[in-house]
Protein backbone atom coordinates (compact mmCIF):
# COMPACT_ATOMS: atom_id res chain seq x y z
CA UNK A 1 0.00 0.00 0.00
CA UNK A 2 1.28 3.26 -1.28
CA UNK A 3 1.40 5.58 1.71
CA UNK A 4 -1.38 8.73 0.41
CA UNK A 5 -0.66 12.21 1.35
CA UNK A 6 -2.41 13.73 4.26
CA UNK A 7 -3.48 17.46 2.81
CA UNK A 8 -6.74 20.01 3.87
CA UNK A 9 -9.06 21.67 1.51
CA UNK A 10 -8.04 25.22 2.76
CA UNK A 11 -10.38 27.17 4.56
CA UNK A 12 -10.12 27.96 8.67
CA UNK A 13 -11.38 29.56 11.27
CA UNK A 14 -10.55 32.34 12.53
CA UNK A 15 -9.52 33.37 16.11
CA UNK A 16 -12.22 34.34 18.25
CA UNK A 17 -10.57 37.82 18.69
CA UNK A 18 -10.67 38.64 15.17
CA UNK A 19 -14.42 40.23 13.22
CA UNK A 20 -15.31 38.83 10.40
CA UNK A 21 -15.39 42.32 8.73
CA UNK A 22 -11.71 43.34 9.92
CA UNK A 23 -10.26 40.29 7.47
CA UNK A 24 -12.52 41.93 4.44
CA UNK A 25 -10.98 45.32 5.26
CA UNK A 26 -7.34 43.44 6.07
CA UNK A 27 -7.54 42.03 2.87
CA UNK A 28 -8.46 45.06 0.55
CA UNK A 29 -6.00 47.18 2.59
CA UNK A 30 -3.07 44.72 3.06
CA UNK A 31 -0.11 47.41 3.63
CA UNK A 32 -1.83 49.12 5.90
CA UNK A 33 -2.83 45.74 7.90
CA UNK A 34 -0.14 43.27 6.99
CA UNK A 35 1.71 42.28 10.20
CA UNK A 36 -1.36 41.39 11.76
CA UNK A 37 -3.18 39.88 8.94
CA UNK A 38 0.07 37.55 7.94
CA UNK A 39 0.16 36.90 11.79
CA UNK A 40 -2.88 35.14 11.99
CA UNK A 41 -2.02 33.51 8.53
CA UNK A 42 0.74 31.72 10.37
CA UNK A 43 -0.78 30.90 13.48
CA UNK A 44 -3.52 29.05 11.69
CA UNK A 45 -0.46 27.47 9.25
CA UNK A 46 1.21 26.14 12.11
CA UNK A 47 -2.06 24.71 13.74
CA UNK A 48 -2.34 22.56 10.50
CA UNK A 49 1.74 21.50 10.57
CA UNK A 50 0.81 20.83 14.18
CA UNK A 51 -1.84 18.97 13.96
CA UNK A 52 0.50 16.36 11.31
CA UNK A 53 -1.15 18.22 7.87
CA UNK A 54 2.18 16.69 5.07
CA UNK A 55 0.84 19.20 2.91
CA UNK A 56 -1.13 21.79 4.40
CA UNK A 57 -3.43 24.24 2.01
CA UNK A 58 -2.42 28.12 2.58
CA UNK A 59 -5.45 29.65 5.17
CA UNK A 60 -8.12 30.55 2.97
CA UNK A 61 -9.77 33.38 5.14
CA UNK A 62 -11.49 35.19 2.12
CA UNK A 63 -14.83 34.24 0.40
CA UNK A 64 -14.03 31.48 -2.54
CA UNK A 65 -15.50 34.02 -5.07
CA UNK A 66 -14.76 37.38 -4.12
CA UNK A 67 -10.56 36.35 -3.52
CA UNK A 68 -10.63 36.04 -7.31
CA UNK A 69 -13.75 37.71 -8.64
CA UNK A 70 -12.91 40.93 -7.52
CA UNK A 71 -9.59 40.98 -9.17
CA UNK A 72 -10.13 39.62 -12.54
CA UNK A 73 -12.87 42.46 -12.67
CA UNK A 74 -10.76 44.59 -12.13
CA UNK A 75 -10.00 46.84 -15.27
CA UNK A 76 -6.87 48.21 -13.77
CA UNK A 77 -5.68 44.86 -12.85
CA UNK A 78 -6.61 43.17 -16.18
CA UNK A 79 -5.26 43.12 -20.01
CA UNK A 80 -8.45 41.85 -21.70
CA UNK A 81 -11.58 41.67 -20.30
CA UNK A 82 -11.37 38.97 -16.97
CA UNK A 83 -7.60 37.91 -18.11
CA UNK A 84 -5.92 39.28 -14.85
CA UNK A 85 -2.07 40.62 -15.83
CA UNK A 86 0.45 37.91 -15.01
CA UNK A 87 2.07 40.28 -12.11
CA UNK A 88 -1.62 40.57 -10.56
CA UNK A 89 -2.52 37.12 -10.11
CA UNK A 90 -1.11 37.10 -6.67
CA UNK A 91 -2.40 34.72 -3.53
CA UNK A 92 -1.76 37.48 -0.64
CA UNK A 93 -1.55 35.00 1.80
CA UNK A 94 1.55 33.09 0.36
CA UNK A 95 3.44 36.04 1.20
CA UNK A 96 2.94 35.07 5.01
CA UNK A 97 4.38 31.43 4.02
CA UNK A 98 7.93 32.50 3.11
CA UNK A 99 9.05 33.23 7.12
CA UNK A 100 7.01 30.60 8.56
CA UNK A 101 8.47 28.14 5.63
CA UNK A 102 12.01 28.95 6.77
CA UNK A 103 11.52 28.57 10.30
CA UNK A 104 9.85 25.15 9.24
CA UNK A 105 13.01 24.26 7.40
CA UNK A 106 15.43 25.13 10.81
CA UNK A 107 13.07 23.15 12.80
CA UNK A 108 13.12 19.86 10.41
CA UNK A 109 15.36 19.93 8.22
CA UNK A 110 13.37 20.03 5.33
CA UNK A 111 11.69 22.08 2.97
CA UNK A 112 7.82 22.71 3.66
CA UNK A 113 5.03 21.09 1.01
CA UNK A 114 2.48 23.33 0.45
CA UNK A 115 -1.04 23.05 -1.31
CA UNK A 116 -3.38 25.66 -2.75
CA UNK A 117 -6.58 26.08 -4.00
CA UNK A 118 -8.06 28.60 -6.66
CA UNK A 119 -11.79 29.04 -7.03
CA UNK A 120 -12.31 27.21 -10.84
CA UNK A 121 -13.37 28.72 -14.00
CA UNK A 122 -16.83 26.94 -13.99
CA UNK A 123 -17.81 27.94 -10.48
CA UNK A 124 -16.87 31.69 -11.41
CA UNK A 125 -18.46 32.11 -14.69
CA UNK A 126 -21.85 30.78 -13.39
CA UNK A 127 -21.52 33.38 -10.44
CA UNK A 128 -21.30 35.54 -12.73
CA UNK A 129 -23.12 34.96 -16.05
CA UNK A 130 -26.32 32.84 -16.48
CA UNK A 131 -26.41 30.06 -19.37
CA UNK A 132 -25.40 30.13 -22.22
CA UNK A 133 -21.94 29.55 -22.13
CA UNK A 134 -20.19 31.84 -24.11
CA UNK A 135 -16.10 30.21 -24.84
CA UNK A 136 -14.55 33.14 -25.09
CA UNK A 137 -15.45 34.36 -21.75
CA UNK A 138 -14.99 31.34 -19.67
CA UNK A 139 -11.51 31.02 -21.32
CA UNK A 140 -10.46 34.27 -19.80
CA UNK A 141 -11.37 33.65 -16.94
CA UNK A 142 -9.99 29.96 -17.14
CA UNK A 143 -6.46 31.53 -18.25
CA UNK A 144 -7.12 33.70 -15.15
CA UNK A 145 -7.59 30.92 -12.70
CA UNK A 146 -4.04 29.19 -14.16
CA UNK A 147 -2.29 32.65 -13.82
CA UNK A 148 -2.94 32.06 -9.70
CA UNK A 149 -1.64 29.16 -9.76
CA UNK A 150 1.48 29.69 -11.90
CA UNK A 151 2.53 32.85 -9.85
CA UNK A 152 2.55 30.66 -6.56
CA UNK A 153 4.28 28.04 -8.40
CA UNK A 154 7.04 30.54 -9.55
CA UNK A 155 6.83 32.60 -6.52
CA UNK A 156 7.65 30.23 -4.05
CA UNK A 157 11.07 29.94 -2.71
CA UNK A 158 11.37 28.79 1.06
CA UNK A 159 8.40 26.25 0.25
CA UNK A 160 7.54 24.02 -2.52
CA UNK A 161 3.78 24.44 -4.11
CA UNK A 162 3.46 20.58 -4.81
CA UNK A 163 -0.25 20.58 -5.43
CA UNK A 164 -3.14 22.96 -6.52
CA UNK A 165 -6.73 22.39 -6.00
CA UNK A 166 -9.30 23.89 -8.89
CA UNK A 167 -12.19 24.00 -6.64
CA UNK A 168 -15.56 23.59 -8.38
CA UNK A 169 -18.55 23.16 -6.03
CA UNK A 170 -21.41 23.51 -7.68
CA UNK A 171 -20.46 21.27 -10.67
CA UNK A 172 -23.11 18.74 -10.35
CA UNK A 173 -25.29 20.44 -8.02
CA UNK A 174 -26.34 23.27 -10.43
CA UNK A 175 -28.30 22.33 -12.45
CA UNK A 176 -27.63 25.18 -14.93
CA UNK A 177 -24.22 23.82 -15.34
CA UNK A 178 -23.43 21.35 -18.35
CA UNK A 179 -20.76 19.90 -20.35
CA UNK A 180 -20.18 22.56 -22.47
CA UNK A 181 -16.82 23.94 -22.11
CA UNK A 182 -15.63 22.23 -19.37
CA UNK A 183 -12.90 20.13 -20.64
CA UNK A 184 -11.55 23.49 -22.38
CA UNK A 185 -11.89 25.66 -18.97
CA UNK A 186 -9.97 23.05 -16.77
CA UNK A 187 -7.59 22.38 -19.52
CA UNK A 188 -6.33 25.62 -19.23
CA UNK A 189 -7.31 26.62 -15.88
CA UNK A 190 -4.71 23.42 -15.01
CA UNK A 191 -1.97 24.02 -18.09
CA UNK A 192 1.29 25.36 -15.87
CA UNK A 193 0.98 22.66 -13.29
CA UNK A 194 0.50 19.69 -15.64
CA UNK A 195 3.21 21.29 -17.24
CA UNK A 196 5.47 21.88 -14.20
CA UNK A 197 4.54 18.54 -12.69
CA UNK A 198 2.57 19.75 -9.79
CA UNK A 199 -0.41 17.91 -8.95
CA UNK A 200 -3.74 19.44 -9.51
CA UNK A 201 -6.91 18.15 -7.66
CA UNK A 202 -10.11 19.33 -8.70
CA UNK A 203 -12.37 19.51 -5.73
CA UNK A 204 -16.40 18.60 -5.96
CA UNK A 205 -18.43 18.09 -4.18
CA UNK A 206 -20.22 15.73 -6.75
CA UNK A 207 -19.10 13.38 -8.92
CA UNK A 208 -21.42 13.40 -11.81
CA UNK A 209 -19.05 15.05 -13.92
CA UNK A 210 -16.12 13.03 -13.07
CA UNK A 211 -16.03 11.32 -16.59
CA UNK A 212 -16.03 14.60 -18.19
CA UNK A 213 -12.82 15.56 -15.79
CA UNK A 214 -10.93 12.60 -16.45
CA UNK A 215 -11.02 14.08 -20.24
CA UNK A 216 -8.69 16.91 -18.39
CA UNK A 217 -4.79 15.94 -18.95
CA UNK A 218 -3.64 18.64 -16.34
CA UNK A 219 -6.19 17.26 -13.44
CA UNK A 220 -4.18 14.75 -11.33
CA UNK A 221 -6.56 13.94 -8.73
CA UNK A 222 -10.29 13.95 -8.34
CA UNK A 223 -11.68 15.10 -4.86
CA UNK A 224 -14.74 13.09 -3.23
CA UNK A 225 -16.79 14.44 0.03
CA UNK A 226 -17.00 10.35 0.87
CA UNK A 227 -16.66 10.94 5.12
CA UNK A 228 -20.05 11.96 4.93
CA UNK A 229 -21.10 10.51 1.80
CA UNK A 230 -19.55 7.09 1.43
CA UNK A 231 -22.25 5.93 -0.98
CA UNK A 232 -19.79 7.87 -3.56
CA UNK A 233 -17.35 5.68 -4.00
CA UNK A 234 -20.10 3.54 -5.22
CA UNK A 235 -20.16 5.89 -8.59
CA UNK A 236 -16.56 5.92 -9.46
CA UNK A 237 -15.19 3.06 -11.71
CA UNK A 238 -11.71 2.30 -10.61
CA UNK A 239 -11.31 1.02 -14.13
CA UNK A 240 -12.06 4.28 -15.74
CA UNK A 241 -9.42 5.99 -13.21
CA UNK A 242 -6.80 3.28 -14.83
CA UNK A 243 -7.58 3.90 -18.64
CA UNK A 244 -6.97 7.90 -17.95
CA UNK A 245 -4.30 7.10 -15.06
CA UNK A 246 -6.37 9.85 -12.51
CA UNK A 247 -6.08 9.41 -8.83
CA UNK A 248 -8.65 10.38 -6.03
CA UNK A 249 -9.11 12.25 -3.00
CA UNK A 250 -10.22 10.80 -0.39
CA UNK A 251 -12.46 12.36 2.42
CA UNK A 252 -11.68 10.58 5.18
CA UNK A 253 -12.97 13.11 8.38
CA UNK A 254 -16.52 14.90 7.84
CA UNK A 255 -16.88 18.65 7.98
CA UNK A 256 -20.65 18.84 7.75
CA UNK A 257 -20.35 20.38 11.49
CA UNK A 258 -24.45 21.40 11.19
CA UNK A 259 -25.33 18.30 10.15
CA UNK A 260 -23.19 16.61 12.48
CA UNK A 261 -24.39 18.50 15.56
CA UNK A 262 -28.32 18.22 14.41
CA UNK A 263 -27.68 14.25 14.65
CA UNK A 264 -25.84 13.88 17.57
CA UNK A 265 -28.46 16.63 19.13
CA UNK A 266 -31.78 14.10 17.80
CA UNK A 267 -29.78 10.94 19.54
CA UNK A 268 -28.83 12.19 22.83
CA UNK A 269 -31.35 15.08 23.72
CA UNK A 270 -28.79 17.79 23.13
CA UNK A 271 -28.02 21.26 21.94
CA UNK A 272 -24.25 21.28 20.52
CA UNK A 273 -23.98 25.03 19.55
CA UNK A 274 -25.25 26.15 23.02
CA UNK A 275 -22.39 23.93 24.68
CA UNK A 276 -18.86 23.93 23.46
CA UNK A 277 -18.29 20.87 25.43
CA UNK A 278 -20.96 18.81 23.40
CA UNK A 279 -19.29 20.53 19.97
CA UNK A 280 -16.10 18.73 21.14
CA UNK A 281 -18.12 15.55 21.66
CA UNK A 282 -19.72 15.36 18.36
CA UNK A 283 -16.56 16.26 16.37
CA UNK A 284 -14.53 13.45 18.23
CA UNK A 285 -17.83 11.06 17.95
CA UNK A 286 -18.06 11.38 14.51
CA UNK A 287 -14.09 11.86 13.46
CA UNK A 288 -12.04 9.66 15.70
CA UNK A 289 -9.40 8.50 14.93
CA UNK A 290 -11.12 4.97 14.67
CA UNK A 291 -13.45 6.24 11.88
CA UNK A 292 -11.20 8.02 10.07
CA UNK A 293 -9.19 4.67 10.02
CA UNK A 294 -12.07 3.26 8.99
CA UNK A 295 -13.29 4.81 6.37
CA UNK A 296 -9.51 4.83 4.45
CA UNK A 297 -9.20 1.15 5.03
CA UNK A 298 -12.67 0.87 3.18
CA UNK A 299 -11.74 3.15 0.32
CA UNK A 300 -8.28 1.28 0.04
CA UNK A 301 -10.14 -2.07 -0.51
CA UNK A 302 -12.15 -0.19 -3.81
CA UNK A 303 -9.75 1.60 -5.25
CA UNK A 304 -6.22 0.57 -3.52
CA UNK A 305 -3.32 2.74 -5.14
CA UNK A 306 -5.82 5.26 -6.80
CA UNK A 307 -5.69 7.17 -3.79
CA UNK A 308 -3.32 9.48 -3.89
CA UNK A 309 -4.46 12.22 -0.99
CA UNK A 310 -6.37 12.08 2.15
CA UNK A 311 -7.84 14.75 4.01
CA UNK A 312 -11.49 15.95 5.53
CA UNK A 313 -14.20 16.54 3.28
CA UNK A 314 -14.36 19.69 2.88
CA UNK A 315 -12.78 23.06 4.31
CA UNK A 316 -13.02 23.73 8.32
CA UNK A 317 -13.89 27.81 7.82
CA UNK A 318 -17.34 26.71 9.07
CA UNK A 319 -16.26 25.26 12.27
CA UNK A 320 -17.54 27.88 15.19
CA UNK A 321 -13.61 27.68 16.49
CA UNK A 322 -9.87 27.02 16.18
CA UNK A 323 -9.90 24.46 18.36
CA UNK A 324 -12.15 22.37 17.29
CA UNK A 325 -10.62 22.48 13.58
CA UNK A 326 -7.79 21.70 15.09
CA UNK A 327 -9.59 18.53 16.60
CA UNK A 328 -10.65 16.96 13.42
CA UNK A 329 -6.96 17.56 11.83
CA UNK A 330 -5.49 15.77 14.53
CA UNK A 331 -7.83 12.91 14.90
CA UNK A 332 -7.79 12.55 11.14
CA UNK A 333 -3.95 12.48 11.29
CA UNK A 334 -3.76 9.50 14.00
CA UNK A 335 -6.10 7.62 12.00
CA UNK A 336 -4.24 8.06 8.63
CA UNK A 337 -0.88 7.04 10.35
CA UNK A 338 -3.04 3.74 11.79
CA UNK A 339 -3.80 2.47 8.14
CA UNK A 340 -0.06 3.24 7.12
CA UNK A 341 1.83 1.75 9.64
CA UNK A 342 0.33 -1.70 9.49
């Protein structure tokens, strides 16, 4: 058994002392807020290399649509319409990385392995535009998405950017959304890094399209939400991931925290978000280390070396605190270690 990287989908919470509102205003003013905004980008780093993260996703703090909306809509920041300029397709928060990379490397001797995500082409053209698809629109935008990710590719120098996730979301779950043009969008949305070698994941949260994405030469692995949907793996072929050589994802620890507490509320006669005690409770109920364990072991008996990365479902930016983030990357850790030390 081929030991799978242990990586996060990105987003975090934030600390209890910081608004909501300041990290908009942080992020639209950055010189005036920087050593407090790449402060709290660190702490929250280090809570995921703490925690045993191998690759850790940079802190994603800002909405998924605005981070890159906003930018490629920009006419001062763009060359054609929504084609940001090379120079401007800049992930703030890597910045923060290069200090806390090189302490990492005095501490262990090694370089940090880092992971990013960019909000895909199809989930920002359909945010933006209603059907039809026009080509020549989502390819700008496509180009824009693989401008992100070859900056922090280039960019990086005290870390390594050894995989970036094209997150798509609502592919599957909008209806609106079809085939049309979505072999072209991720095909250039994930150019540099097939190009480069880094791995790309593409991160759903269905797989109905996952045919259509294994059309896609520069998408390396495909994510699946299978903690808290097992029945998932059930609608991948293994075979089809051989005949394009793809790899998966595999969502070991659930983040549905709502849907978590509701059940564990209905069973035992609770209320979770009135009681941070019974939060803690549900998240180690449902994510032990034991069920993360579990469910990997499972997924290794369908699909075996096809997995190449493990991780929670989703991102943990919903989770009412740090700590109990924290929680589920650490129990998610000891379980992963359990399946690959046997």
């Amino acid at each position: 058994m081929n030991n799978a990287l242990f990586d996060d989908i990105g987003s975090y919470p934030l600390p209890e002392r910081v608004a909501r509102g300041w990290i908009k205003e942080a992020f639209a003013n950055v010189e005036r807020n920087r050593a407090k905004l790449y402060e709290l980008v660190k702490e929250a780093m280090w809570q995921k290399i703490s925690a045993g993260v191998e690759v850790p996703n940079y802190p994603q703090f800002q909405n998924m649509i605005t981070q890159f909306i906003v930018p490629i809509t920009d006419s001062g920041k763009t060359e054609a319409p929504l084609l940001i300029k090379e120079e401007e397709a800049k992930l703030v928060e890597l910045d923060a990385l290069e200090e806390l990379a090189r302490e990492y490397r005095e501490k262990r001797g090694e370089k940090l392995k880092v992971r990013i995500c960019v909000t895909g082409p199809i989930e920002l053209y359909y945010n933006q535009f209603p059907p039809p698809v026009y080509i020549d629109v989502l390819s700008n935008i496509a180009k824009s998405v693989g401008r992100f990710i070859t900056r922090a590719v280039e960019d990086a120098k005290a870390y390594d950017v050894v995989c970036a996730s094209i997150d798509e979301p609502s592919m599957g779950l909008d209806p609106r959304i079809e085939e049309e043009g979505v072999i072209t969008a991720l095909t250039l949305a994930s150019e540099y890094a097939h190009r480069k070698n880094v791995d790309t994941q593409i991160h759903l949260h269905s797989p109905i399209f996952y045919e259509t994405v294994c059309q896609v030469d520069g998408i390396t692995a495909i994510g699946l939400e299978s903690a808290a949907n097992p029945s998932l793996l059930a609608l991948i072929e293994k075979r089809q991931l051989d005949t394009y050589d793809k790899y998966l994802r595999i969502g070991v620890a659930r983040t549905d925290i709502l849907s978590m507490a509701a059940e564990y509320d209905e069973v035992h006669h609770t209320n979770a978000f009135r009681d941070k005690g019974v939060l803690k409770t549900v998240v180690n109920a449902y994510n032990s280390p034991e069920n993360v364990r579990k469910r990997l072991e499972n997924a290794y008996t369908i699909f075996g070396d096809r997995i190449r990365y493990v991780g929670p479902d989703c991102g943990l930016g919903t989770f009412p605190s740090q700590e109990l983030a924290y929680q589920v990357l650490k129990n998610t850790s000891v379980g992963v270690k359990e399946v690959f030390v046997r």
